[in-house]
Protein backbone atom coordinates (compact mmCIF):
# COMPACT_ATOMS: atom_id res chain seq x y z
CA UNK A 1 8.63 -32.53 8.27
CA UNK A 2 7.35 -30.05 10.40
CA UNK A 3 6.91 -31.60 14.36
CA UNK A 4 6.73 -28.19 16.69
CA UNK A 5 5.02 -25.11 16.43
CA UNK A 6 6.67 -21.93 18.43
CA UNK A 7 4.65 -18.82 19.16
CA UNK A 8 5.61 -15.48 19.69
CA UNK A 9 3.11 -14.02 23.01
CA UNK A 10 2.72 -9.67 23.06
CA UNK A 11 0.73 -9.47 20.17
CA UNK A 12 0.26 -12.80 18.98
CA UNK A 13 -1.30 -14.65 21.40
CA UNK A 14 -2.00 -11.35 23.63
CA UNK A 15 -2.33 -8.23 22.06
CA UNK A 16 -0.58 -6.36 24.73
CA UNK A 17 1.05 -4.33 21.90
CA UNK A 18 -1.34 -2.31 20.65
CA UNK A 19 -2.27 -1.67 23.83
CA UNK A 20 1.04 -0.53 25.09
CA UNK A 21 1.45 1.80 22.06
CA UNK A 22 -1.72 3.62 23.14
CA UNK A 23 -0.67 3.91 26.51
CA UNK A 24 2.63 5.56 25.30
CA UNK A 25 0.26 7.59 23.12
CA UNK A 26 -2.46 9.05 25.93
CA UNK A 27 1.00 10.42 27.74
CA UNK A 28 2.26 11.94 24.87
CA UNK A 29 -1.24 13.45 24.33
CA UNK A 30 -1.35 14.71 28.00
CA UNK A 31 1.72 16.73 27.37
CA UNK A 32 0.48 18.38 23.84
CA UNK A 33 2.32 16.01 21.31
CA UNK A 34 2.10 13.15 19.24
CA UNK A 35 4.08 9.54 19.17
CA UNK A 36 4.07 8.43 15.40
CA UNK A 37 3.58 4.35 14.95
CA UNK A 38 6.42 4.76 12.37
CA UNK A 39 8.80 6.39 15.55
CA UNK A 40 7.43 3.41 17.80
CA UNK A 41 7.47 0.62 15.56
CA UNK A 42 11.09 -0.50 15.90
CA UNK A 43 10.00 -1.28 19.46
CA UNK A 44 7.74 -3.96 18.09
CA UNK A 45 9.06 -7.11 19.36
CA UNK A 46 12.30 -6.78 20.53
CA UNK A 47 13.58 -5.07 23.69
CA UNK A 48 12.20 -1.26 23.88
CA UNK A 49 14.93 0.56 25.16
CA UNK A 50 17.88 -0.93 23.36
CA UNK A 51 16.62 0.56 20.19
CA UNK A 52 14.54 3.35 21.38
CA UNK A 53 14.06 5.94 24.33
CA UNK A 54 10.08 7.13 24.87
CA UNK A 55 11.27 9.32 27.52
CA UNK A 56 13.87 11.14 25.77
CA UNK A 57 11.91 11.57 22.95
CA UNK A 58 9.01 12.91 24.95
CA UNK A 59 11.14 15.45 26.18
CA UNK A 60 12.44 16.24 22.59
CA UNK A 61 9.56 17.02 21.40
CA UNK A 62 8.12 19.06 24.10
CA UNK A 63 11.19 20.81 25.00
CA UNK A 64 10.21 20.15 28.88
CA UNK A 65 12.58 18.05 31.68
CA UNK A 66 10.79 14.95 31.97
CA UNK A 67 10.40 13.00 35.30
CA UNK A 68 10.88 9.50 34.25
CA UNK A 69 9.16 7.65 37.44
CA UNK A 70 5.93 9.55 37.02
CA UNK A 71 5.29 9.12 33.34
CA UNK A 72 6.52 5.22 33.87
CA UNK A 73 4.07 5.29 36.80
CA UNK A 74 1.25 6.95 34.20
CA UNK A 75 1.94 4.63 31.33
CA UNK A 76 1.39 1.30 33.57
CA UNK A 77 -2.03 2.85 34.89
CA UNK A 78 -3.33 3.41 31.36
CA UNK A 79 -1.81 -0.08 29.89
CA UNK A 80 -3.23 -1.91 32.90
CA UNK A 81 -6.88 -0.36 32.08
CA UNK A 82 -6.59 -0.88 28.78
CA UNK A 83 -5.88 -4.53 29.27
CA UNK A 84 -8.97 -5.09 32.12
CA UNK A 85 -11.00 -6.14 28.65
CA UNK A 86 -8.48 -7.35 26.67
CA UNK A 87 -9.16 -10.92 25.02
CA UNK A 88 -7.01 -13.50 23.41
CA UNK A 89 -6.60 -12.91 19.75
CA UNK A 90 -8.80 -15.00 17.77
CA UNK A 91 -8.07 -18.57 17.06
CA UNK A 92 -5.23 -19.18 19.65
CA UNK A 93 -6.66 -21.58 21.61
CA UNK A 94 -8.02 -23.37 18.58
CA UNK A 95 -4.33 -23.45 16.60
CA UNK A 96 -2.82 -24.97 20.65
CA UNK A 97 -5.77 -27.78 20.78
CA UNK A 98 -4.98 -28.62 17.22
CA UNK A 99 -1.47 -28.84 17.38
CA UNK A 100 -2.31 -30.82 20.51
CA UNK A 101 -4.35 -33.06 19.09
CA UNK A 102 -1.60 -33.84 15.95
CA UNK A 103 0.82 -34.49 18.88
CA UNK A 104 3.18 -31.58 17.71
CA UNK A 105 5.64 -29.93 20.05
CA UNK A 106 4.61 -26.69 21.45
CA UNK A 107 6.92 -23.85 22.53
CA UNK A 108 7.00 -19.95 22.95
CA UNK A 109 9.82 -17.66 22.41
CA UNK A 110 9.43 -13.97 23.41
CA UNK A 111 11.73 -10.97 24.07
CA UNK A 112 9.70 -10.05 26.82
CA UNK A 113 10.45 -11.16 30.87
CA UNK A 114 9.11 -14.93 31.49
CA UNK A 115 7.13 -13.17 34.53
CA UNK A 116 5.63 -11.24 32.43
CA UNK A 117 4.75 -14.15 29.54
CA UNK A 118 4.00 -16.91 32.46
CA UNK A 119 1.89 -14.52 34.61
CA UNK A 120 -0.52 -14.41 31.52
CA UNK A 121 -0.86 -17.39 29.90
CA UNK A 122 -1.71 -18.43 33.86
CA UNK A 123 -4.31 -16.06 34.07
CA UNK A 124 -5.59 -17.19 30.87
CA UNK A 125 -5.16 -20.90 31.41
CA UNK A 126 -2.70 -21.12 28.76
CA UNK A 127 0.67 -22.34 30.49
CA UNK A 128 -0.11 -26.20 30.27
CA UNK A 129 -0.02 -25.99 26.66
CA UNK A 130 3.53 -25.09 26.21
CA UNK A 131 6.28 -27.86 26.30
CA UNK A 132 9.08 -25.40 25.96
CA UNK A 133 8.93 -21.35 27.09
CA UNK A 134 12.19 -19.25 26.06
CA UNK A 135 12.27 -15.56 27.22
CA UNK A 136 14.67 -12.76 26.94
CA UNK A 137 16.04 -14.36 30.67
CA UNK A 138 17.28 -17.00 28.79
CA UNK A 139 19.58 -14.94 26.15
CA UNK A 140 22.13 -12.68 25.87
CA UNK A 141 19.94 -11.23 22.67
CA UNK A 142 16.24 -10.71 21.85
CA UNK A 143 14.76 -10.50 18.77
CA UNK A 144 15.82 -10.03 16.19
CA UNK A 145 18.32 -11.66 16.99
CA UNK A 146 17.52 -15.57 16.11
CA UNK A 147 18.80 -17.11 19.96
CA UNK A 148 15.69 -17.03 21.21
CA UNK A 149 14.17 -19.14 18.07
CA UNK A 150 17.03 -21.60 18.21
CA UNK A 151 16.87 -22.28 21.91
CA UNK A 152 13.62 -23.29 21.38
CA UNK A 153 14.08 -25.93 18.84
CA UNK A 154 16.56 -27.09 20.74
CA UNK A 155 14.77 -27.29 23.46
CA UNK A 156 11.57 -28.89 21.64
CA UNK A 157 14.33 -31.56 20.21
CA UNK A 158 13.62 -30.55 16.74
CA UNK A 159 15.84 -28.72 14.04
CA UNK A 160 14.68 -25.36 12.80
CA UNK A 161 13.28 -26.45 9.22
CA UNK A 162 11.32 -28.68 11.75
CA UNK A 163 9.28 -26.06 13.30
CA UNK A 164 6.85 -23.55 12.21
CA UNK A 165 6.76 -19.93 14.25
CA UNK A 166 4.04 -17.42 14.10
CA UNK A 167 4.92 -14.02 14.62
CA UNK A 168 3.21 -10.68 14.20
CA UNK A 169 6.08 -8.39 14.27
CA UNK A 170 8.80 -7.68 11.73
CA UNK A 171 11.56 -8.22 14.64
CA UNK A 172 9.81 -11.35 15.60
CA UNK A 173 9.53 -12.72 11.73
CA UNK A 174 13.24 -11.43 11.42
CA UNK A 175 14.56 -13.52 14.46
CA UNK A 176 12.18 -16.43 13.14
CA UNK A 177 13.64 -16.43 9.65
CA UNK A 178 17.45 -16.36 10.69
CA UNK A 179 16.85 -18.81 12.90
CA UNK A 180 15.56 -21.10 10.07
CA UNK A 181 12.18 -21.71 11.07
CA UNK A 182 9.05 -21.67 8.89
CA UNK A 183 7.34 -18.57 9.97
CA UNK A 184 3.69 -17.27 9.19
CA UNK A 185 2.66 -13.85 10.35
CA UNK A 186 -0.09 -12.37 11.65
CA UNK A 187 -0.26 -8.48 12.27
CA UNK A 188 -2.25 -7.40 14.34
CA UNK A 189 -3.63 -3.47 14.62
CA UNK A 190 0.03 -1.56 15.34
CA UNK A 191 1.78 -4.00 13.13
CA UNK A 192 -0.32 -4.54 10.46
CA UNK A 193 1.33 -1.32 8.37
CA UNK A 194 4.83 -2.60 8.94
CA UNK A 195 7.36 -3.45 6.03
CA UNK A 196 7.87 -7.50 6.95
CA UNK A 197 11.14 -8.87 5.67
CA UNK A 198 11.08 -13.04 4.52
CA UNK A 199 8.68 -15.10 5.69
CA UNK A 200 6.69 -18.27 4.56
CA UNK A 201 2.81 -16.85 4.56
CA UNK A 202 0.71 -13.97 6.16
CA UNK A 203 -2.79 -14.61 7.56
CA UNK A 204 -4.95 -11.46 8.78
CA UNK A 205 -5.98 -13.85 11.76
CA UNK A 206 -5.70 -16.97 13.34
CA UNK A 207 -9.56 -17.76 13.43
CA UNK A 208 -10.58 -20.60 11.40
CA UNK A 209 -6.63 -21.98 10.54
CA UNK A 210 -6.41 -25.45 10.02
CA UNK A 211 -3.05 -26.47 11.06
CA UNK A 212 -2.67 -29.66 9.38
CA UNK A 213 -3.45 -27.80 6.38
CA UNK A 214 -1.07 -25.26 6.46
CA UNK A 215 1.49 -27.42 7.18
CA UNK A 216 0.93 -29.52 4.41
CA UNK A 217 1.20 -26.43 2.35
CA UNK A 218 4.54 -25.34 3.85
CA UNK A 219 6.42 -28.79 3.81
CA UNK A 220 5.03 -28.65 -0.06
C-alpha cells in the first residue's frame, strides 16, 4: 500500500530547468554558436558537471579561451531574470493538499544543494509541506543513482514499494526506479523529448490529478 509520496523539485515542482537550459543557450548565442538539448540533456537531473562541461564545450565549439567566472557570472544574470516570472508548475500545490488531506507522508529528494531546494519552496510557501527533504548534501551520489530515493523512504519510515515519486527527468525516473519506488513522470518543456527508461505512468501535467485515484490504479 502506497503511504508517502516523494517529489523531485528543478523541474517538477519548479521549472528551473528549462530555464537554466536557456540561460546556457543566450551565452552560447552571444558567442555565435548553438547548445543542442540532445548535448545538454544528460545534465537533466543529476549533477551538471560530473557528466558534462558547458564551459569546455563552449570553447570547443568556438575555438576561443573561455573565461569561466564571466560566463558563470552571465549565465546566473540571465537564469535569475528568467525566473523573476516563473510560476509553480501546475497542480503542485493541489497533489501536496491532497496527499495532506489522505494523511500520506511527504518527502523531496533532489540532486540539487538543500539551499538551493529550501530557499524556494520558502519563497513559495512550500517548506511546511514536506516531512522529509533529501539533497545531494546528504549523499555520496545523485541521481541516478537511487541513494537519494532510498534515504527518503527511510526517512519517511516507509519501504520503497510504499512510496510513489514523481519525476520529470530520465535521471530522476532512473534513480526512482532502482530505488524501487512507484514513479510517474511528468516532462516538462526540455524534458519532454527525452527517451525515459521504466516507470509506472506519464502524465503531461499535474493539473487536475486525483491522487487517491492514481494510487488506486498503481497498487492495482
Amino acid at each position: 500500500m502506497i503511504q508517502a509520496v516523494v517529489f523531485d523539485f528543478d523541474g517538477l515542482i519548479l521549472d528551473t530547468e528549462t530555464n537554466e537550459f536557456k540561460a546556457w543557450q543566450d551565452v552560447f548565442r552571444q558567442y555565435g554558436t548553438e547548445l543542442a538539448l540532445d548535448v545538454w540533456s544528460g545534465v537533466i537531473g543529476t549533477d551538471m558537471l560530473s557528466v558534462f562541461d558547458p564551459y569546455n564545450h563552449l570553447a570547443e565549439l568556438t575555438g576561443l579561451k573561455i573565461d569561466r567566472d564571466e560566463v558563470r557570472r552571465t549565465v546566473r544574470e540571465n537564469f535569475a531574470k528568467r525566473m523573476e516570472s516563473e510560476q509553480l508548475r501546475p497542480g503542485v500545490v493541489s497533489v501536496l493538499e491532497q496527499a495532506r488531506r489522505l494523511e500520506i507522508a511527504i518527502g523531496l529528494a533532489s540532486s540539487s544543494s538543500c539551499d538551493w531546494v529550501v530557499g524556494y519552496l520558502t519563497k513559495y510557501g512550500l517548506r511546511d509541506y514536506f516531512d522529509c527533504i533529501r539533497t545531494r548534501d546528504d549523499v555520496a551520489r545523485v541521481k541516478p543513482d537511487p541513494e537519494l530515493y532510498l534515504l527518503a523512504v527511510e526517512c519517511l519510515g516507509v519501504k520503497p514499494r510504499e512510496a510513489l515519486a514523481f519525476e520529470d527527468s530520465a535521471n530522476g525516473a532512473a534513480a526512482a526506479h532502482a530505488a524501487g519506488l512507484h514513479c510517474v513522470v511528468v516532462p516538462n518543456a526540455v524534458t519532454e523529448g527525452l527517451a525515459f527508461g521504466p516507470h509506472s505512468k506519464r502524465l503531461s501535467t499535474l493539473e487536475g490529478l486525483d491522487l487517491q485515484r492514481l494510487i488506486r490504479e498503481l497498487e492495482g
